[in-house]
N, C-alpha and C. Protein backbone atom coordinates (compact mmCIF):
# COMPACT_ATOMS: atom_id res chain seq x y z
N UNK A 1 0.84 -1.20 0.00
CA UNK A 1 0.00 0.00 0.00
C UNK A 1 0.88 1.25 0.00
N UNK A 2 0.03 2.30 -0.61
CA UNK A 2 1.38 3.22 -0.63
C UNK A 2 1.26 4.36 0.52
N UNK A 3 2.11 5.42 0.59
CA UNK A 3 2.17 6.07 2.05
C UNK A 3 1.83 7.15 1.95
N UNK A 4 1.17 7.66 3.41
CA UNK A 4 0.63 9.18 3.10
C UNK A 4 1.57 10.01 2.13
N UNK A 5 2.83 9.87 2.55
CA UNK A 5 3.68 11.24 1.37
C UNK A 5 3.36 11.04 0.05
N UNK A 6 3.30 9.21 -0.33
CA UNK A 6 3.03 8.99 -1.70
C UNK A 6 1.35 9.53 -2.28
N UNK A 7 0.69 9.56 -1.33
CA UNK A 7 -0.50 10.15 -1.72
C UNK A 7 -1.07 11.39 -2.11
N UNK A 8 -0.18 11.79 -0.43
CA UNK A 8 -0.14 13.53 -0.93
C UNK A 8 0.58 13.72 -2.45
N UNK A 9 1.69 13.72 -3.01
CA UNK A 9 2.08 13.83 -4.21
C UNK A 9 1.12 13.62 -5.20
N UNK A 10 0.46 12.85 -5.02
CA UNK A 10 -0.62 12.48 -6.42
C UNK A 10 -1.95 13.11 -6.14
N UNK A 11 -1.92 13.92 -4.99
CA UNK A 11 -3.15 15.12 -5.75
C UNK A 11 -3.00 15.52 -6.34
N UNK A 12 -4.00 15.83 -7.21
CA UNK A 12 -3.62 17.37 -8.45
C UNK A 12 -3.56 18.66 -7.33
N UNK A 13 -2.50 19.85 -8.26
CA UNK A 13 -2.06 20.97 -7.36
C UNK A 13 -3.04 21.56 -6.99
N UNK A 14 -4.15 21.67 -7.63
CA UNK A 14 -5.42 22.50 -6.56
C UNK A 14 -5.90 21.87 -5.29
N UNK A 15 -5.29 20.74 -5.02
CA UNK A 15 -6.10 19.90 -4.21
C UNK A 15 -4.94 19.74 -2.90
N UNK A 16 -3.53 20.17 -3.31
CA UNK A 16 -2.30 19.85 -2.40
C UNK A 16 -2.41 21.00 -1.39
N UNK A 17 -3.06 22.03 -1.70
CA UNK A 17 -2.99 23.52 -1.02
C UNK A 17 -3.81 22.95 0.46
N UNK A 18 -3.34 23.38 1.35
CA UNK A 18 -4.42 23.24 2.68
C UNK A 18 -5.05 24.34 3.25
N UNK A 19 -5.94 24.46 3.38
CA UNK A 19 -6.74 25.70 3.92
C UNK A 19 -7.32 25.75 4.97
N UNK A 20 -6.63 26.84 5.96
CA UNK A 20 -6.92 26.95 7.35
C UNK A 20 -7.27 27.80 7.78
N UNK A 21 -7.65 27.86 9.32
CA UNK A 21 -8.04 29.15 9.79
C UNK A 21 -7.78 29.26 11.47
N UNK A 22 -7.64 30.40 12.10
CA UNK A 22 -7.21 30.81 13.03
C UNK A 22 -8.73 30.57 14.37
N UNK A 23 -7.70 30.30 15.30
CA UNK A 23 -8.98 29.81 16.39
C UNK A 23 -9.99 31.28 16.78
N UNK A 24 -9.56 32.16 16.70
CA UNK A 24 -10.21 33.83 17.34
C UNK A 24 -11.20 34.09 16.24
N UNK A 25 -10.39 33.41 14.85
CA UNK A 25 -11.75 33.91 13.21
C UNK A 25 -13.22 33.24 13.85
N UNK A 26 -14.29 33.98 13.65
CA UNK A 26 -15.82 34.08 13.60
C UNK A 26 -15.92 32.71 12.94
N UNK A 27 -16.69 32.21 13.05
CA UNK A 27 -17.09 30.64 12.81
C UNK A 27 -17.78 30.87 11.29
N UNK A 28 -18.33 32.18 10.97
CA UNK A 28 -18.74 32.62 9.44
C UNK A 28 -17.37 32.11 8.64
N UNK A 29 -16.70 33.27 9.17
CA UNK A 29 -15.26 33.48 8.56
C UNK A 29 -14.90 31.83 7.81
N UNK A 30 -14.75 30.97 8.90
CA UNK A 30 -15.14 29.15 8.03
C UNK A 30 -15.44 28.63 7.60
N UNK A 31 -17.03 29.07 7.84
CA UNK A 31 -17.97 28.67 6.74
C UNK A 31 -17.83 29.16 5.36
N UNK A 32 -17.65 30.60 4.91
CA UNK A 32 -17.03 30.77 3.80
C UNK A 32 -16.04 30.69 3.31
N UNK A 33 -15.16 30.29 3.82
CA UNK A 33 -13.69 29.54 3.57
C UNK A 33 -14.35 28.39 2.71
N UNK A 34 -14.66 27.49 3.81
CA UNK A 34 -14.88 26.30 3.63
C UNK A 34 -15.86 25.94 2.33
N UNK A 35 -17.05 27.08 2.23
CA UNK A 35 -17.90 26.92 0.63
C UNK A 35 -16.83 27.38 -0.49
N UNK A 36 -16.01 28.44 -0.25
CA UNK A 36 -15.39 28.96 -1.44
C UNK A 36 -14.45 27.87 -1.85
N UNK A 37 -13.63 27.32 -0.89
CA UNK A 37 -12.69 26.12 -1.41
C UNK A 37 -13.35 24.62 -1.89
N UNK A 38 -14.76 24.49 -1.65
CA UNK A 38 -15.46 23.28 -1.38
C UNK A 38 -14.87 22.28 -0.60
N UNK A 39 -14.22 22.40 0.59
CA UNK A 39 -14.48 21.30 1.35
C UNK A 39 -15.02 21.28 2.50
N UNK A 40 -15.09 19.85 3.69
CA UNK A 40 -15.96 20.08 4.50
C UNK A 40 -15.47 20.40 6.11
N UNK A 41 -13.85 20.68 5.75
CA UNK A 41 -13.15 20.77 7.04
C UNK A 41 -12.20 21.99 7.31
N UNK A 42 -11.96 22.54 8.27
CA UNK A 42 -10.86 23.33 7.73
C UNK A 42 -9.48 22.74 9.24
N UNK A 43 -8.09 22.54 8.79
CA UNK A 43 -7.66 22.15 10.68
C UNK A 43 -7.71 23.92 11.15
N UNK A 44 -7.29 23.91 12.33
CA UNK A 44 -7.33 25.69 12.95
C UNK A 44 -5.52 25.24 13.84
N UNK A 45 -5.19 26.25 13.31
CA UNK A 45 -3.70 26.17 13.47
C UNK A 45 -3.46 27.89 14.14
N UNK A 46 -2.33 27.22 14.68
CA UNK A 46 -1.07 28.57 15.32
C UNK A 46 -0.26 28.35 14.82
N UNK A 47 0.75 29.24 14.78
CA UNK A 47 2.09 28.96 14.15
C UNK A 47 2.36 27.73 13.48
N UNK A 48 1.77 27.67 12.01
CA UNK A 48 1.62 26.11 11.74
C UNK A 48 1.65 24.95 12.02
N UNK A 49 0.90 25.38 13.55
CA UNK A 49 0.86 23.39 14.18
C UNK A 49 -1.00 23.30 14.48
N UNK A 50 -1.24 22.19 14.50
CA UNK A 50 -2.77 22.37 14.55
C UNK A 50 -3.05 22.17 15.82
N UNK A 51 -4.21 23.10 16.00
CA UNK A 51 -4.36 23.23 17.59
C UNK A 51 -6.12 22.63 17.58
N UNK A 52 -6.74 22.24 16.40
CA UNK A 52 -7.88 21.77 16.24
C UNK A 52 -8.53 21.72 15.28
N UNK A 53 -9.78 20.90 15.00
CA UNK A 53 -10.41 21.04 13.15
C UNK A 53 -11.51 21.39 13.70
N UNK A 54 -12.29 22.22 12.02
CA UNK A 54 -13.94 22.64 12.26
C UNK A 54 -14.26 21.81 11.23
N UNK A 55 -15.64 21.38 11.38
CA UNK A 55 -16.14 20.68 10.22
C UNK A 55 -17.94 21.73 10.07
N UNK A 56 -18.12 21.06 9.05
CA UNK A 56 -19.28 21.13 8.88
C UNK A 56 -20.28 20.76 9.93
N UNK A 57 -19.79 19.55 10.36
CA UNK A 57 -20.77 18.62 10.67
C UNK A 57 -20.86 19.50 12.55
N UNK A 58 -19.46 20.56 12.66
CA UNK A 58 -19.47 20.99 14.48
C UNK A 58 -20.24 22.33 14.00
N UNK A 59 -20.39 22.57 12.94
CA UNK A 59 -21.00 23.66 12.90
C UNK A 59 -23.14 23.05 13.07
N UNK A 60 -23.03 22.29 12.67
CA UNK A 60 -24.44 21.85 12.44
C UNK A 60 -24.83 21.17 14.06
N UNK A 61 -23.80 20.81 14.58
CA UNK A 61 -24.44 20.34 15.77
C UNK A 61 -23.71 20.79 16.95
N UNK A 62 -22.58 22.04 17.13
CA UNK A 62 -23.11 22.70 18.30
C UNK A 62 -23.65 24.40 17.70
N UNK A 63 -23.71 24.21 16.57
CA UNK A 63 -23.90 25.59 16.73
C UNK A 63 -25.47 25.60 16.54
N UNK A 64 -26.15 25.29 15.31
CA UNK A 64 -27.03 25.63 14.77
C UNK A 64 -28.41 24.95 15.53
N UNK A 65 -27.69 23.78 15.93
CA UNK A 65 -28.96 22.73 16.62
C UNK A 65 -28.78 23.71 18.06
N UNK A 66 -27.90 24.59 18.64
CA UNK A 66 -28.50 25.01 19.81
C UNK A 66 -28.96 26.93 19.93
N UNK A 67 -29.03 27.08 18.44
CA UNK A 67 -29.81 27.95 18.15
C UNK A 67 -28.74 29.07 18.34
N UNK A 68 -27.48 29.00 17.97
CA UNK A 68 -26.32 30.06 18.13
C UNK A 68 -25.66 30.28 16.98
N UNK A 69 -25.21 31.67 16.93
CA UNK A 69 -25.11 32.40 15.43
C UNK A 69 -23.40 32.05 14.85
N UNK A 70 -23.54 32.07 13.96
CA UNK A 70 -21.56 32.04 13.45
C UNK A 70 -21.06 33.18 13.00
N UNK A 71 -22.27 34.31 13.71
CA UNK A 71 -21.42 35.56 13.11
C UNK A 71 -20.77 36.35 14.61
N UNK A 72 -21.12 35.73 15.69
CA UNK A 72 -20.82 36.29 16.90
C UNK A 72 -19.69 35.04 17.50
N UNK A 73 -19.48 33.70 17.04
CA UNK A 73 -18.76 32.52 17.67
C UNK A 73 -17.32 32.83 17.01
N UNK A 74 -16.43 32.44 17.80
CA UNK A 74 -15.59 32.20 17.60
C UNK A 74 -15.10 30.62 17.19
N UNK A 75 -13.98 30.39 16.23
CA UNK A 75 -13.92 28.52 16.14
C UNK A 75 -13.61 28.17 17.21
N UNK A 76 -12.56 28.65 17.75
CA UNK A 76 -12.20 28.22 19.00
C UNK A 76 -13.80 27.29 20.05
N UNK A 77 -14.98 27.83 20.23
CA UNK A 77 -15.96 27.65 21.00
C UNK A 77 -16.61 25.97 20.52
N UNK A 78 -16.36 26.13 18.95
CA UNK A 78 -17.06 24.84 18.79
C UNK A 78 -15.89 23.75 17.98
N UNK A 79 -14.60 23.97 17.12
CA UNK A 79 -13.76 23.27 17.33
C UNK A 79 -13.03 21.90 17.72
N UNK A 80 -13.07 21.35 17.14
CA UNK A 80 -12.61 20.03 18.13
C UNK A 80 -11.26 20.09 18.29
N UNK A 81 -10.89 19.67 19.71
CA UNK A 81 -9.39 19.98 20.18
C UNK A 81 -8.67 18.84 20.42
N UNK A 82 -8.96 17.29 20.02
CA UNK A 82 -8.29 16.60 20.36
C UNK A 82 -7.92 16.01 18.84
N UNK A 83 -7.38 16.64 18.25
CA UNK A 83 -7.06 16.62 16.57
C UNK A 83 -6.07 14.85 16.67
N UNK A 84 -6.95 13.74 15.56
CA UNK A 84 -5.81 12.65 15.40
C UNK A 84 -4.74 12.92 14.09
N UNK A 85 -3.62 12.96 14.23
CA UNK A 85 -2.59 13.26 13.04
C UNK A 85 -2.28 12.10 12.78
N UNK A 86 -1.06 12.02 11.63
CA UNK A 86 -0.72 11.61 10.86
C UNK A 86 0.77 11.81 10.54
N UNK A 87 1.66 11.04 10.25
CA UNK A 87 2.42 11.88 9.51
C UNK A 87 2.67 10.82 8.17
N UNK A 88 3.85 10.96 7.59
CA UNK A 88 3.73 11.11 5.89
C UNK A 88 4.27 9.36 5.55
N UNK A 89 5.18 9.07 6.69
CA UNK A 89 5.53 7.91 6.67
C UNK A 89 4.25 6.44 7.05
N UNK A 90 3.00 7.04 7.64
CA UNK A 90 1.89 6.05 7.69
C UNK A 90 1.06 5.40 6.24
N UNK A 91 0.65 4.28 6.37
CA UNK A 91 0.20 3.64 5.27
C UNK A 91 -0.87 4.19 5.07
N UNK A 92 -1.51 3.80 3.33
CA UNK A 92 -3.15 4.25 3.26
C UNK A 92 -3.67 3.23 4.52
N UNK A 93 -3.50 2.21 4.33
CA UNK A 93 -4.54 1.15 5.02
C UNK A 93 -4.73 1.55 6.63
N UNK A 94 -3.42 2.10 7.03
CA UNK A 94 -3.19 2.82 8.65
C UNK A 94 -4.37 3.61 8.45
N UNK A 95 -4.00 4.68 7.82
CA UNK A 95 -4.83 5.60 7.98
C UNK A 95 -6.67 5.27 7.68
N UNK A 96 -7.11 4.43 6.84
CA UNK A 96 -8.49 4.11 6.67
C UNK A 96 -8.87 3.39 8.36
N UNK A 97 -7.95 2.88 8.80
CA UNK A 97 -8.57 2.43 9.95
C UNK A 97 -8.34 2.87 11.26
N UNK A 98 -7.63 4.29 11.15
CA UNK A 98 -7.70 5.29 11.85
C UNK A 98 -9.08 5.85 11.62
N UNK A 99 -9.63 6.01 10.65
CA UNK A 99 -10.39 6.85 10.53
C UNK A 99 -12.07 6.19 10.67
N UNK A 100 -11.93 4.98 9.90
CA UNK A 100 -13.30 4.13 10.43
C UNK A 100 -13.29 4.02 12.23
N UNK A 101 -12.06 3.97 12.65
CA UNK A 101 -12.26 3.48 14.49
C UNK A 101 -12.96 4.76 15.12
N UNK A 102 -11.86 6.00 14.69
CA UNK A 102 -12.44 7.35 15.03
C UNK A 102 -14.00 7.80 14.65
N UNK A 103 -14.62 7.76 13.55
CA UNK A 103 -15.54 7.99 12.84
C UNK A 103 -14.90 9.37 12.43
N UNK A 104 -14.06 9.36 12.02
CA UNK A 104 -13.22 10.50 10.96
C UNK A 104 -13.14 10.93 9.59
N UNK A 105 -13.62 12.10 9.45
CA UNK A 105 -13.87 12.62 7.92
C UNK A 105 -12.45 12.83 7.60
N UNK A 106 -11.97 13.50 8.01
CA UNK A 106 -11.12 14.48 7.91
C UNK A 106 -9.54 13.74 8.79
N UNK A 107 -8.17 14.01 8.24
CA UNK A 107 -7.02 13.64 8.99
C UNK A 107 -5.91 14.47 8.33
N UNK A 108 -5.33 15.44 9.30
CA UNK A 108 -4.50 16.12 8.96
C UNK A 108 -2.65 15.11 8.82
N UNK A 109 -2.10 15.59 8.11
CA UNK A 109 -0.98 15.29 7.91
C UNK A 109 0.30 16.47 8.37
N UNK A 110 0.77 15.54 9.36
CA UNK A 110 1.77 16.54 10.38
C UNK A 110 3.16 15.95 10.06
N UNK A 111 4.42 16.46 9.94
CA UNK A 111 5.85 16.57 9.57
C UNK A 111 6.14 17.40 10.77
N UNK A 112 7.09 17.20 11.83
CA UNK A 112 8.22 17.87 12.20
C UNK A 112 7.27 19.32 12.86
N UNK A 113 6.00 18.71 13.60
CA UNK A 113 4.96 19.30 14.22
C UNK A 113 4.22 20.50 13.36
N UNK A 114 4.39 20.24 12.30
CA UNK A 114 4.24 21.46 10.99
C UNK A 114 3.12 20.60 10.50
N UNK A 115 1.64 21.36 10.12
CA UNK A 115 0.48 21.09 9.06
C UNK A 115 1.02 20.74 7.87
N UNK A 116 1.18 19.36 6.91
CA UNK A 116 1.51 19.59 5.71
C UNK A 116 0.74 19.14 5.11
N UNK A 117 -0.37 18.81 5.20
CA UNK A 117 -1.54 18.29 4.00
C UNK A 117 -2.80 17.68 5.19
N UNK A 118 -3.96 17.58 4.13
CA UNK A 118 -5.20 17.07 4.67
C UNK A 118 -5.53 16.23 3.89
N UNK A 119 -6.10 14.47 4.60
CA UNK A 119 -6.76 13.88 3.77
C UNK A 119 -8.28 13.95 3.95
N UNK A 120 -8.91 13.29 3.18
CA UNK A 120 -10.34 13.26 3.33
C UNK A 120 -10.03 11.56 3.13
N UNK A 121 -11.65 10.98 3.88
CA UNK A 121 -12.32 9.38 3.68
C UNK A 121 -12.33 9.41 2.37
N UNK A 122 -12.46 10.11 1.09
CA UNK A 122 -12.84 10.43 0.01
C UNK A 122 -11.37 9.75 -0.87
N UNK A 123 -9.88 10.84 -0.24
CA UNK A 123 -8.89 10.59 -0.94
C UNK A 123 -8.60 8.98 -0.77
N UNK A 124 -8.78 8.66 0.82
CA UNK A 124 -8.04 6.77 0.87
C UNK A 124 -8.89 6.10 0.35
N UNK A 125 -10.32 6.06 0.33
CA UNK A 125 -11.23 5.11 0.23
C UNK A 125 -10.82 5.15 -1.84
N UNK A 126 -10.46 6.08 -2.31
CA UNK A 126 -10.21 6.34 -4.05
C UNK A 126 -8.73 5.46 -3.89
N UNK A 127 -7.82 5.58 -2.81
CA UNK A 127 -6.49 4.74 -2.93
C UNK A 127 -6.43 3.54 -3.17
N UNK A 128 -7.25 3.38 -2.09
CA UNK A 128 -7.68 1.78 -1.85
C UNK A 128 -8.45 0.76 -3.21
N UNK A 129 -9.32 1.90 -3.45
CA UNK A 129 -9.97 0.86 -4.27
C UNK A 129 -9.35 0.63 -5.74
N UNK A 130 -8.33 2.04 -6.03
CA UNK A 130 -6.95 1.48 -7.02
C UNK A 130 -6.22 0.68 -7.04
N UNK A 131 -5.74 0.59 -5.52
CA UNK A 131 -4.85 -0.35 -5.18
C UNK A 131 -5.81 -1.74 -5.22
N UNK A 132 -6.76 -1.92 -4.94
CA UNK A 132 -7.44 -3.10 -5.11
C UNK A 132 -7.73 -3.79 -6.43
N UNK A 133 -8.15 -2.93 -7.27
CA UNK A 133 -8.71 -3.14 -8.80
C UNK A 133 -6.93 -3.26 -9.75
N UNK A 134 -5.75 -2.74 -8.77
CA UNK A 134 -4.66 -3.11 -9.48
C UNK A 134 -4.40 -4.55 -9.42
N UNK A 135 -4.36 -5.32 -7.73
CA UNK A 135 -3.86 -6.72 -7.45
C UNK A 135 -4.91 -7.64 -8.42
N UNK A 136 -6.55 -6.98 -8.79
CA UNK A 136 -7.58 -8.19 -8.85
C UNK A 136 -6.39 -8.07 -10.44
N UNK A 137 -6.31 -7.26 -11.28
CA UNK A 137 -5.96 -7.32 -12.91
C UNK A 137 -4.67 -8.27 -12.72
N UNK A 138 -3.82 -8.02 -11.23
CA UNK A 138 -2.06 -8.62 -11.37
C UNK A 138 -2.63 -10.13 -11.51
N UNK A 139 -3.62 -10.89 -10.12
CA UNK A 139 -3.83 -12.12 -10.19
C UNK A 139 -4.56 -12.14 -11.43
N UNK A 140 -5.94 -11.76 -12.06
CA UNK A 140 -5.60 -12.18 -13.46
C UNK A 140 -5.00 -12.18 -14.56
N UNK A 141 -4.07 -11.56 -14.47
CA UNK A 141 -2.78 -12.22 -15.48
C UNK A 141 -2.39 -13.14 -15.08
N UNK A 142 -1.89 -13.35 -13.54
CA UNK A 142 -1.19 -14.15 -13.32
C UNK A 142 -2.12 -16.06 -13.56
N UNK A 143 -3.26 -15.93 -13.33
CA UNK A 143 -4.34 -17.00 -13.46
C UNK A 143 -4.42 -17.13 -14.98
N UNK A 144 -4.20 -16.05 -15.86
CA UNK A 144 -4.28 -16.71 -17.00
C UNK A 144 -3.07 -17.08 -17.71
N UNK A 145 -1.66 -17.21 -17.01
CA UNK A 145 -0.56 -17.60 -16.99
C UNK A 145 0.40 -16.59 -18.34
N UNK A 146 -0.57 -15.29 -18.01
CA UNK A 146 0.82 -13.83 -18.99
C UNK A 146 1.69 -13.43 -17.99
């Protein structure tokens, strides 16, 4: 299986960029981050180390389900702070079952305590099933003796 660094490399360059935001930015401030870039996470970093992620999904259930605005919140308030990393030397397969145990959308990729990429369930679950549909074609060659 190949390794987070090998993965990160094979995004296309619009997709290698990571996009973050500061814990004090307005929880708006994220939300339009997060529509303008289309994705569903952003990590929230200091001095390029991550100090926590917002998702969609913390905006929908502490903010909105308890009837509180994202133009007065800060990320910091709704945030999740116990961020699981990664770094570049872990396998796809590590990481898919990091992320099924966690129930994890989202997994940042950390180097030398530095943010260097984000995956999504989206990017491994597309690895995996390459890497899968590669071995089924190797054993049939190999079964039909090319």
């Amino acid at each position: 299986m190949k390794t987070v660094a090998q993965l990160l490399k094979l995004k296309d360059e619009k997709n290698q960029t990571v996009h973050t935001i500061q814990s004090h930015q307005m929880v708006l401030e994220a939300l339009m981050l997060m529509a303008e870039k289309n994705v569903g996470a952003l990590p929230v970093v200091k001095n390029d180390e991550v100090v926590g992620i917002i998702s969609e999904r913390d905006y929908a259930r502490k903010l909105v389900l308890h009837g509180r605005s994202s133009v007065g919140t800060p990320v910091e308030d709704i945030m999740v702070t116990s961020v699981i990393t990664v770094d570049t030397h872990q396998s796809v397969e590590t990481c898919l079952g990091i992320m099924s145990d966690k129930r994890l959308r989202h997994l940042p990729v950390v180097e030398n305590g530095k943010l260097i990429g984000l995956l999504s369930i989206g990017d491994l679950v597309k690895e995996a099933i390459a890497e899968q549909a590669e071995l089924i074609r190797q054993l049939e060659q190999y079964i039909r003796g090319e």
